[in-house]
C-alpha atoms as a PDB file:
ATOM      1  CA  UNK A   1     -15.948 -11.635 -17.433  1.00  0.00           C
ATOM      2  CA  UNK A   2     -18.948  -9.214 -15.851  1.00  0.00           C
ATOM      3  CA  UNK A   3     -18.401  -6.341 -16.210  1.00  0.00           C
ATOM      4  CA  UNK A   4     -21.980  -5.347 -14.951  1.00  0.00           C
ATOM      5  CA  UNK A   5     -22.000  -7.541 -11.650  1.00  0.00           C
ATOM      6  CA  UNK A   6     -18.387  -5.187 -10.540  1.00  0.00           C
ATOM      7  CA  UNK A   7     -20.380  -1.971 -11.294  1.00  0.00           C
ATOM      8  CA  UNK A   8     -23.443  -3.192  -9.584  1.00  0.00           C
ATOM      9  CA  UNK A   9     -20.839  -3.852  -6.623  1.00  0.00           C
ATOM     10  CA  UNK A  10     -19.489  -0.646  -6.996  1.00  0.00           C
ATOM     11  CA  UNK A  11     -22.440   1.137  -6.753  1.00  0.00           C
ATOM     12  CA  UNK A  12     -24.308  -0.701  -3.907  1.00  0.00           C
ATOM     13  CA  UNK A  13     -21.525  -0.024  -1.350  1.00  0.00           C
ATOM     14  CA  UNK A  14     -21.393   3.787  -2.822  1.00  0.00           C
ATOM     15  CA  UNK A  15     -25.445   3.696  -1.758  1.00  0.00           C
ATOM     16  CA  UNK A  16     -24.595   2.426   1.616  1.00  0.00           C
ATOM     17  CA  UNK A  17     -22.670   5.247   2.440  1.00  0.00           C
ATOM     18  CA  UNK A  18     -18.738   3.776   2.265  1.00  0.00           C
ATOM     19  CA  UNK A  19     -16.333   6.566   0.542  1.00  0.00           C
ATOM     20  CA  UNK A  20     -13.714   3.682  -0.664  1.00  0.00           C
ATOM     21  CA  UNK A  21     -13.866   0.375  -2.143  1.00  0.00           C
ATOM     22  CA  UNK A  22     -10.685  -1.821  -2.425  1.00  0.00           C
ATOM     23  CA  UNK A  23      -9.834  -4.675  -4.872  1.00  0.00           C
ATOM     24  CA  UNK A  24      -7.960  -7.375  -4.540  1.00  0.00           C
ATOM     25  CA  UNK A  25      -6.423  -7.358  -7.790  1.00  0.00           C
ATOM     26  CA  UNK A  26      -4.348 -10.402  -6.734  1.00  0.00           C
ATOM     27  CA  UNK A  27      -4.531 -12.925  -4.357  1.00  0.00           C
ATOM     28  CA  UNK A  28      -3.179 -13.061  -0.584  1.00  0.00           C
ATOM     29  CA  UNK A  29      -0.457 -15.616  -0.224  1.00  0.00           C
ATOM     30  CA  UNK A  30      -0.916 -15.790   2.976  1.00  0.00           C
ATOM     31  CA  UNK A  31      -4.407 -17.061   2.617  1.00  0.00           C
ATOM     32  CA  UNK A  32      -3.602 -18.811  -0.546  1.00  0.00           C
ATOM     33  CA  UNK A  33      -0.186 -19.923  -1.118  1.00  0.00           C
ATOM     34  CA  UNK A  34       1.150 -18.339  -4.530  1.00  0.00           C
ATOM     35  CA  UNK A  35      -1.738 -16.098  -5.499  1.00  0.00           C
ATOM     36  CA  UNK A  36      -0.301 -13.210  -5.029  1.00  0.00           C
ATOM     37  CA  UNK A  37       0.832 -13.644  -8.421  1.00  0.00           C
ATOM     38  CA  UNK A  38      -2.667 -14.759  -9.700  1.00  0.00           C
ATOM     39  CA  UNK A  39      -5.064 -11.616 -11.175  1.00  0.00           C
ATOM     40  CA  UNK A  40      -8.642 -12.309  -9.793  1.00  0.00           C
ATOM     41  CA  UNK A  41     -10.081  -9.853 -12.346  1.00  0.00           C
ATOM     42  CA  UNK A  42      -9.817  -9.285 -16.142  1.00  0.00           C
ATOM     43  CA  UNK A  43      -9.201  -5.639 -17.201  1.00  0.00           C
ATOM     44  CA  UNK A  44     -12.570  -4.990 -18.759  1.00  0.00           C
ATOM     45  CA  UNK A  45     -14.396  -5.911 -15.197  1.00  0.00           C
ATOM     46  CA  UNK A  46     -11.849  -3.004 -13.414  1.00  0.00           C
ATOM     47  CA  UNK A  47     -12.199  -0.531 -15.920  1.00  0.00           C
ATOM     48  CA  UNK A  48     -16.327  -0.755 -15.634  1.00  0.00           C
ATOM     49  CA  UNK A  49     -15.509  -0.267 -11.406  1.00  0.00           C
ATOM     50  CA  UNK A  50     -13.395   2.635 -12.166  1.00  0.00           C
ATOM     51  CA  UNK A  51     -15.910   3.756 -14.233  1.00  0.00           C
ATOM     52  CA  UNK A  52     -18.886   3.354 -11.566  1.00  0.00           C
ATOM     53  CA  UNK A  53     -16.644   4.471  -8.537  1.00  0.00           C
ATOM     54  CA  UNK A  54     -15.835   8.050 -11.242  1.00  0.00           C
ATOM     55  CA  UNK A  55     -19.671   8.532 -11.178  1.00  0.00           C
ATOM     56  CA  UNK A  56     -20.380   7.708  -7.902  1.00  0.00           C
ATOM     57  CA  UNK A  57     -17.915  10.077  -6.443  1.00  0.00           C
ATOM     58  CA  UNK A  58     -16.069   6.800  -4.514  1.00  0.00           C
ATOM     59  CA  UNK A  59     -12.559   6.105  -4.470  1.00  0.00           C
ATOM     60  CA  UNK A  60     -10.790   2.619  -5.002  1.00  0.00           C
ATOM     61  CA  UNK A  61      -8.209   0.700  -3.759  1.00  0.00           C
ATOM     62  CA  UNK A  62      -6.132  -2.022  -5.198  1.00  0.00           C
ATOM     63  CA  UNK A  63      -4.507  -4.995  -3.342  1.00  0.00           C
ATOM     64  CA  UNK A  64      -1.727  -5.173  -6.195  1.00  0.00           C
ATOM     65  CA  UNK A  65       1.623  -7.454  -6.701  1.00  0.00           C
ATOM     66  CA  UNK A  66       1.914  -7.928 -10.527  1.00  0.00           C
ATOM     67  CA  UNK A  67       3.126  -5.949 -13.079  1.00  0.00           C
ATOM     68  CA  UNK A  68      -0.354  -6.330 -15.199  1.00  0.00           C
ATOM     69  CA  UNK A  69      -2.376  -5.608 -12.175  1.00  0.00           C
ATOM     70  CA  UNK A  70      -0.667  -2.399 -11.255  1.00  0.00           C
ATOM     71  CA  UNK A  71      -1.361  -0.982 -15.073  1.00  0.00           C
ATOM     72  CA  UNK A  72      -4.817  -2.130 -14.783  1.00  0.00           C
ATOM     73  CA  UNK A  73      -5.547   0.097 -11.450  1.00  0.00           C
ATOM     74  CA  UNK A  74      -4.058   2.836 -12.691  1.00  0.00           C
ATOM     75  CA  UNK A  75      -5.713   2.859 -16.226  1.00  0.00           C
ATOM     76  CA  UNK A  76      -8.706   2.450 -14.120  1.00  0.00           C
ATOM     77  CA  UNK A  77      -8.090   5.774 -12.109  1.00  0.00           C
ATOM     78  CA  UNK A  78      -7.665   4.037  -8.644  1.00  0.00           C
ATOM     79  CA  UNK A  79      -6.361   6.109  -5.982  1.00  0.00           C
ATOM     80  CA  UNK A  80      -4.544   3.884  -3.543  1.00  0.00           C
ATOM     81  CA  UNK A  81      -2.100   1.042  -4.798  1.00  0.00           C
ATOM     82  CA  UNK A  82      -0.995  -1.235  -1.974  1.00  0.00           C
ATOM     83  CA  UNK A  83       2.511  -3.410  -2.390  1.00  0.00           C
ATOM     84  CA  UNK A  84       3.736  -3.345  -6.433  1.00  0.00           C
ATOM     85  CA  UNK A  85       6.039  -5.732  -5.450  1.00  0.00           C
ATOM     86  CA  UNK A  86       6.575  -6.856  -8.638  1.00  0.00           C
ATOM     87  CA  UNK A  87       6.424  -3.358 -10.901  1.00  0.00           C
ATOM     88  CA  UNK A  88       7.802  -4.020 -14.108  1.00  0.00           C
ATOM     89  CA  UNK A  89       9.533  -0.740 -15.597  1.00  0.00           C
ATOM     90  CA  UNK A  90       6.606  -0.023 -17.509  1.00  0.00           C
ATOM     91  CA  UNK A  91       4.444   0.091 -14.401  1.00  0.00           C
ATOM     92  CA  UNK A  92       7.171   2.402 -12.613  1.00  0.00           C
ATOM     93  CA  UNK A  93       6.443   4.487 -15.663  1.00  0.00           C
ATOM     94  CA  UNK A  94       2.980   4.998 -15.825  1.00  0.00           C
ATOM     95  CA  UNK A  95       2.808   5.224 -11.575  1.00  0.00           C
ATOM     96  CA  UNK A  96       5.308   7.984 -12.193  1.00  0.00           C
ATOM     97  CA  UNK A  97       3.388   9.422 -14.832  1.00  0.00           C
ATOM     98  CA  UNK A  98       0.136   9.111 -12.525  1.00  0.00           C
ATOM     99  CA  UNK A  99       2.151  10.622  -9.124  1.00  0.00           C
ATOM    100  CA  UNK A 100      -0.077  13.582  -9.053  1.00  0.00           C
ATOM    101  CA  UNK A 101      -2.940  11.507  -8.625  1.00  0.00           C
ATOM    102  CA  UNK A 102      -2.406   8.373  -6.733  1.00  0.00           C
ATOM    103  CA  UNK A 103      -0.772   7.388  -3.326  1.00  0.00           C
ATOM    104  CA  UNK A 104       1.050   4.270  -2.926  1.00  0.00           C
ATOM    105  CA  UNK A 105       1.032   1.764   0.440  1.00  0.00           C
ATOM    106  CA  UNK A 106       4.145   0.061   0.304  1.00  0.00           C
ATOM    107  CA  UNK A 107       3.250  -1.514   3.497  1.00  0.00           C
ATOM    108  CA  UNK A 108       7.052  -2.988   4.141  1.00  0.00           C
ATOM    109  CA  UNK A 109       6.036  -4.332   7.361  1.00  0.00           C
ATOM    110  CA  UNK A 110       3.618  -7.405   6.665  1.00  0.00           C
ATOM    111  CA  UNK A 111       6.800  -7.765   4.134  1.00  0.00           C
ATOM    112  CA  UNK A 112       9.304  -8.378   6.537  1.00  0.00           C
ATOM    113  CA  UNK A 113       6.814 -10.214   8.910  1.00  0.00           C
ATOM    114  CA  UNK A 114       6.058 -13.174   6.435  1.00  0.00           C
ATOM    115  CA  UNK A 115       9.541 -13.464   6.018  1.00  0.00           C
ATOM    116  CA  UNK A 116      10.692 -13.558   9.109  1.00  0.00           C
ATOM    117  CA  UNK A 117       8.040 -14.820  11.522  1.00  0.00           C
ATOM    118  CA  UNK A 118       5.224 -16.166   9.962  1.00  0.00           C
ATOM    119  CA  UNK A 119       6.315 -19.286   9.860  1.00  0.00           C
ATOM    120  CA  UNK A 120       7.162 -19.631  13.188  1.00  0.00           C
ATOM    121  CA  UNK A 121       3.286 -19.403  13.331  1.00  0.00           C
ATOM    122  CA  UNK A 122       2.862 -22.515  10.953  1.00  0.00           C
ATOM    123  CA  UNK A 123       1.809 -19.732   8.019  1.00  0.00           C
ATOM    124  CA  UNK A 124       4.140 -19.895   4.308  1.00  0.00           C
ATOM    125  CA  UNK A 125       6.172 -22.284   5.997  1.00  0.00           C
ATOM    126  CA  UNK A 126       7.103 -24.921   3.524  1.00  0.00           C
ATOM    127  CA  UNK A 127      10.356 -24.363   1.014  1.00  0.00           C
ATOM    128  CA  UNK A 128       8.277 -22.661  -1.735  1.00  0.00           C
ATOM    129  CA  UNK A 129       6.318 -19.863   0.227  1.00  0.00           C
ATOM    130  CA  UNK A 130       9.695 -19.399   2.301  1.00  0.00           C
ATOM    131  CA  UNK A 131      11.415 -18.760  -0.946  1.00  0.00           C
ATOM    132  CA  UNK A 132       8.387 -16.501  -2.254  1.00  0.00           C
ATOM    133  CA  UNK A 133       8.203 -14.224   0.778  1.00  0.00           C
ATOM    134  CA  UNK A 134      12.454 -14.004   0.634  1.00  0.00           C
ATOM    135  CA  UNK A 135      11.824 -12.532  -3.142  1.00  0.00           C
ATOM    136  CA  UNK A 136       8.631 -10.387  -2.752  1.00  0.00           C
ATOM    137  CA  UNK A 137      11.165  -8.160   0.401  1.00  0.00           C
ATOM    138  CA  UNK A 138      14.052  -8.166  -2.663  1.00  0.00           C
ATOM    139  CA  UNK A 139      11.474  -6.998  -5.040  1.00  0.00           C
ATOM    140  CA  UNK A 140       9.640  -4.495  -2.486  1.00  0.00           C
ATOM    141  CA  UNK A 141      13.584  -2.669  -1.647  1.00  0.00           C
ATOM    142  CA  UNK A 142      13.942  -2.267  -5.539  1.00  0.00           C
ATOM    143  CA  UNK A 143      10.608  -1.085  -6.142  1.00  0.00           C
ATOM    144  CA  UNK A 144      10.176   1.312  -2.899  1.00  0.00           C
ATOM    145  CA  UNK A 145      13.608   2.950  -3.502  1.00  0.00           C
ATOM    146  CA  UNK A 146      12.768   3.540  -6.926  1.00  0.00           C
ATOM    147  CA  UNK A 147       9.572   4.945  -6.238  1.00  0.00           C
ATOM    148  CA  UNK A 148      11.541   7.814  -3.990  1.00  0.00           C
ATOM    149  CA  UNK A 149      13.502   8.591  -6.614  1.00  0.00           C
ATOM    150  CA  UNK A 150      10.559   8.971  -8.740  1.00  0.00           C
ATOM    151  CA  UNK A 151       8.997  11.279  -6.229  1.00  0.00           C
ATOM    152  CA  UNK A 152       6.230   9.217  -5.606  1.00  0.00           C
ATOM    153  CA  UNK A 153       3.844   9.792  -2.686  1.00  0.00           C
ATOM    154  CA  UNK A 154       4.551   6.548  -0.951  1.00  0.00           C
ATOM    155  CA  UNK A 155       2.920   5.684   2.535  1.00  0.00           C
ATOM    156  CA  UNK A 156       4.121   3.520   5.306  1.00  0.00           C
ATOM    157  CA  UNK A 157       1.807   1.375   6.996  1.00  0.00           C
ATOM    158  CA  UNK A 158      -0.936  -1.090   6.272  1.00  0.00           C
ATOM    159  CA  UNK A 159      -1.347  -5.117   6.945  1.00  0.00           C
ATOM    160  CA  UNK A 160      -1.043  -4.718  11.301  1.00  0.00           C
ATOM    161  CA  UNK A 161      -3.311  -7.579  12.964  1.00  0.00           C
ATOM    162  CA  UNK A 162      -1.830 -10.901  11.397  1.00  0.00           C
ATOM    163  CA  UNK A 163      -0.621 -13.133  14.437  1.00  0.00           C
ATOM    164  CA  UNK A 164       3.053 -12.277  12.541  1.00  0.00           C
ATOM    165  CA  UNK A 165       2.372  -8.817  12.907  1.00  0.00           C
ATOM    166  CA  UNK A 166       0.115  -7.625  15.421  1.00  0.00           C
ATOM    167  CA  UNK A 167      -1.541  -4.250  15.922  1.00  0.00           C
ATOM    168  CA  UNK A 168       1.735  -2.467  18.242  1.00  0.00           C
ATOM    169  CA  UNK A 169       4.282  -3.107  15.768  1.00  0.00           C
ATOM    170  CA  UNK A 170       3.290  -0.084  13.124  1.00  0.00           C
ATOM    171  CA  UNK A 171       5.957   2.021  13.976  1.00  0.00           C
ATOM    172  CA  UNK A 172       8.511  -0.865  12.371  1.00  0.00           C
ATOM    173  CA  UNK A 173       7.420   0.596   8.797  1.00  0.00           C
ATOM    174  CA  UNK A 174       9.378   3.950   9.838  1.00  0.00           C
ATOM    175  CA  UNK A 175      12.120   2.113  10.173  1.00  0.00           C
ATOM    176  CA  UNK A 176      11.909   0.209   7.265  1.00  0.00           C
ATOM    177  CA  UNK A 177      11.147   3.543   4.822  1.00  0.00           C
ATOM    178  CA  UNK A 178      14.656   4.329   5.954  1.00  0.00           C
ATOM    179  CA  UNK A 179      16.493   1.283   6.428  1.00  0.00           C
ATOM    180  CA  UNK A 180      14.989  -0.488   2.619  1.00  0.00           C
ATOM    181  CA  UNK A 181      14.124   2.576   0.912  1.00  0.00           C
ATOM    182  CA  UNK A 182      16.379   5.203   1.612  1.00  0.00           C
ATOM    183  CA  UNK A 183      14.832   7.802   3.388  1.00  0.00           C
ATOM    184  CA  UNK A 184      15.551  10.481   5.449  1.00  0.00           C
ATOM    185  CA  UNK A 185      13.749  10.306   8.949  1.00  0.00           C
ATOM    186  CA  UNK A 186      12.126  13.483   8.381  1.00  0.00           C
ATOM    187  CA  UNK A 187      11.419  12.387   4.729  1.00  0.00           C
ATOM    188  CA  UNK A 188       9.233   9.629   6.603  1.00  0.00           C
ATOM    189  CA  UNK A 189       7.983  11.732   8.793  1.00  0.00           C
ATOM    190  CA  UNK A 190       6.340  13.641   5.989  1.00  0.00           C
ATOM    191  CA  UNK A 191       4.650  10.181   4.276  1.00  0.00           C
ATOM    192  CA  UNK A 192       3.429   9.202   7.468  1.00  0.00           C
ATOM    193  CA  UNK A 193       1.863  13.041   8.653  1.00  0.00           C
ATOM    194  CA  UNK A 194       1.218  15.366   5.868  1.00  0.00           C
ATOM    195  CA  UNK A 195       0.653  12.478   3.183  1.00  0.00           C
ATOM    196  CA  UNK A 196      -2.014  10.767   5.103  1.00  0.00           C
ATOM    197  CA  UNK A 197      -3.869  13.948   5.389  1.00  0.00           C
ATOM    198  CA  UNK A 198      -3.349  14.843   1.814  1.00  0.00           C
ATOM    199  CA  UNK A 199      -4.836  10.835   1.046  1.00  0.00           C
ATOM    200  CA  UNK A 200      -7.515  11.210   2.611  1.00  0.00           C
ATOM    201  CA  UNK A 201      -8.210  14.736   1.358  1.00  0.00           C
ATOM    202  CA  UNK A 202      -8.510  15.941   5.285  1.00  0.00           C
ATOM    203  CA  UNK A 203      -6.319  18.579   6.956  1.00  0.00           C
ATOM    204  CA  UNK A 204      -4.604  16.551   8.880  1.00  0.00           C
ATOM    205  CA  UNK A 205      -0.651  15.782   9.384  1.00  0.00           C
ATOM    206  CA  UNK A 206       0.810  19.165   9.800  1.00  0.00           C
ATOM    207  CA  UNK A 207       1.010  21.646  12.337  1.00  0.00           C
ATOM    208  CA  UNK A 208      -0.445  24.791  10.735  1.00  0.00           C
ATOM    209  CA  UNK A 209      -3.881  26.870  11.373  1.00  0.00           C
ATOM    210  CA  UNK A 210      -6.899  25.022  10.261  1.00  0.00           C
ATOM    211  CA  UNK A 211      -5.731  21.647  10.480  1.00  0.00           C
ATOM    212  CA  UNK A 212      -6.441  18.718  13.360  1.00  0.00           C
ATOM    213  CA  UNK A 213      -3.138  17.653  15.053  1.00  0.00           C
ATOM    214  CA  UNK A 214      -2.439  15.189  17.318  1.00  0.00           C
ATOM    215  CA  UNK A 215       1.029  16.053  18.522  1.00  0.00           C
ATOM    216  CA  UNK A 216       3.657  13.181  19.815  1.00  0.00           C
ATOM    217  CA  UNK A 217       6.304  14.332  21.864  1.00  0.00           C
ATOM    218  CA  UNK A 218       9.174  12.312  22.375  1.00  0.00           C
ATOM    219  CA  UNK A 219      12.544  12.096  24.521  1.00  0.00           C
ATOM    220  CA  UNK A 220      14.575  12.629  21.733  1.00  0.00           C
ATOM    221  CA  UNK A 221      14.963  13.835  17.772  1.00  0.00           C
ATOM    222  CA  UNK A 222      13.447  11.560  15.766  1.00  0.00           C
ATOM    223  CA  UNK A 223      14.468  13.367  12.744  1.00  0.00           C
ATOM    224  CA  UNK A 224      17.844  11.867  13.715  1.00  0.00           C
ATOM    225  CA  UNK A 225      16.924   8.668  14.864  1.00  0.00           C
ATOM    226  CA  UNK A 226      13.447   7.183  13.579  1.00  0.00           C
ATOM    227  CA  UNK A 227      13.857   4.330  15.613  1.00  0.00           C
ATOM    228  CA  UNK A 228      12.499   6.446  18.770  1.00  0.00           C
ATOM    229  CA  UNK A 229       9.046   6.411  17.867  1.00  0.00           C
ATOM    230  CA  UNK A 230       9.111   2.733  18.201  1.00  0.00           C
ATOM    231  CA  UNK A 231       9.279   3.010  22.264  1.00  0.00           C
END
């Protein structure tokens, strides 16, 4: 454990000017197969960067799947949690208990792209990572429609790029808020407008006097049909 070395880092990319930091709490299966449910950090070493980032006036991010991971980030004051595939009820808890402070990325579309079609590109292709990507989009339905029933400010979007799910597909996560999560077209509307503005502590997303807008008109109500903003 060094503790010192993470608040060194923590600081040195506050001093070069960068307003968030993220963690990768666990590891990226689909650079390393399994390690999403590895931790890459002991608690003591994310507490010191939540520490450093409080002082510094920086926010953090956290690359989480497990259970332990998720409490960690949010004992450590983090701001964004990406994924919490694998939330335990305790972590549903205390990211309930925390909803007035953090945002969550559910990011449902690199979800559905490892399962589906990343193995058609030679990535998680043998038995086991087929069977571990199958699991994490069971686990990310439970945990996502929970987290709406929780009232938690959950995001779509995130993890666009991969040769399984290039930049031109984002507009598949609207889909998915509605057809894993259960909700409402305009209720994803909302996460993906007014909650990215209120993330990023900008007035953006909504149509109202002082704020930036870029408006998208469409043939058709998309408050009806989500699906339209994928043409």
């Amino acid at each position: 454990s060094n503790p010192a070395a993470v608040t060194h880092f923590v600081e040195e990319m506050a001093g070069i000017g960068l307003q968030a930091v993220k963690f990768l709490l666990n590891g990226v299966s689909a650079m390393d197969s399994g390690s999403n449910m590895n931790e890459q950090f002991y608690e003591d070493e994310i507490l010191a960067a939540g520490e450093a980032a409080r002082k510094a006036g920086v926010w953090l991010t956290a690359h989480c799947y497990t259970a332990d991971a998720i409490k960690i980030a949010i004992k450590a004051g983090f701001r964004v949690i990406y994924h919490c595939n694998y939330a335990d009820d305790e972590a549903l808890d205390m990211i309930e208990a925390a909803k007035d402070d953090i945002f969550v990325g559910l990011a449902p579309g690199i979800e559905e792209a490892d399962r589906d079609r990343a193995p058609k590109f030679g990535m998680m292709a043998s038995p086991e990572q087929v069977a571990e990507q199958a699991a994490a989009v069971e686990h990310k339905i439970r945990v996502g429609q929970e987290l709406r029933k929780r009232g938690v400010r959950s995001l779509p979007g995130g993890d666009y790029g991969f040769p399984q799910n290039p930049v031109g597909l984002n507009a598949r996560d609207l889909e998915l808020f509605v057809e894993w999560f259960g909700y409402t077209p305009a209720e994803t509307l909302h996460a993906a407008t007014a909650l990215g503005g209120a993330l990023m502590d900008m007035e953006l997303g909504q149509v109202k006097e002082g704020f930036l807008a870029d408006l998208l008109l469409v043939d058709g109500d998309p408050t009806r049909e989500i699906s339209i903003l994928k043409n």
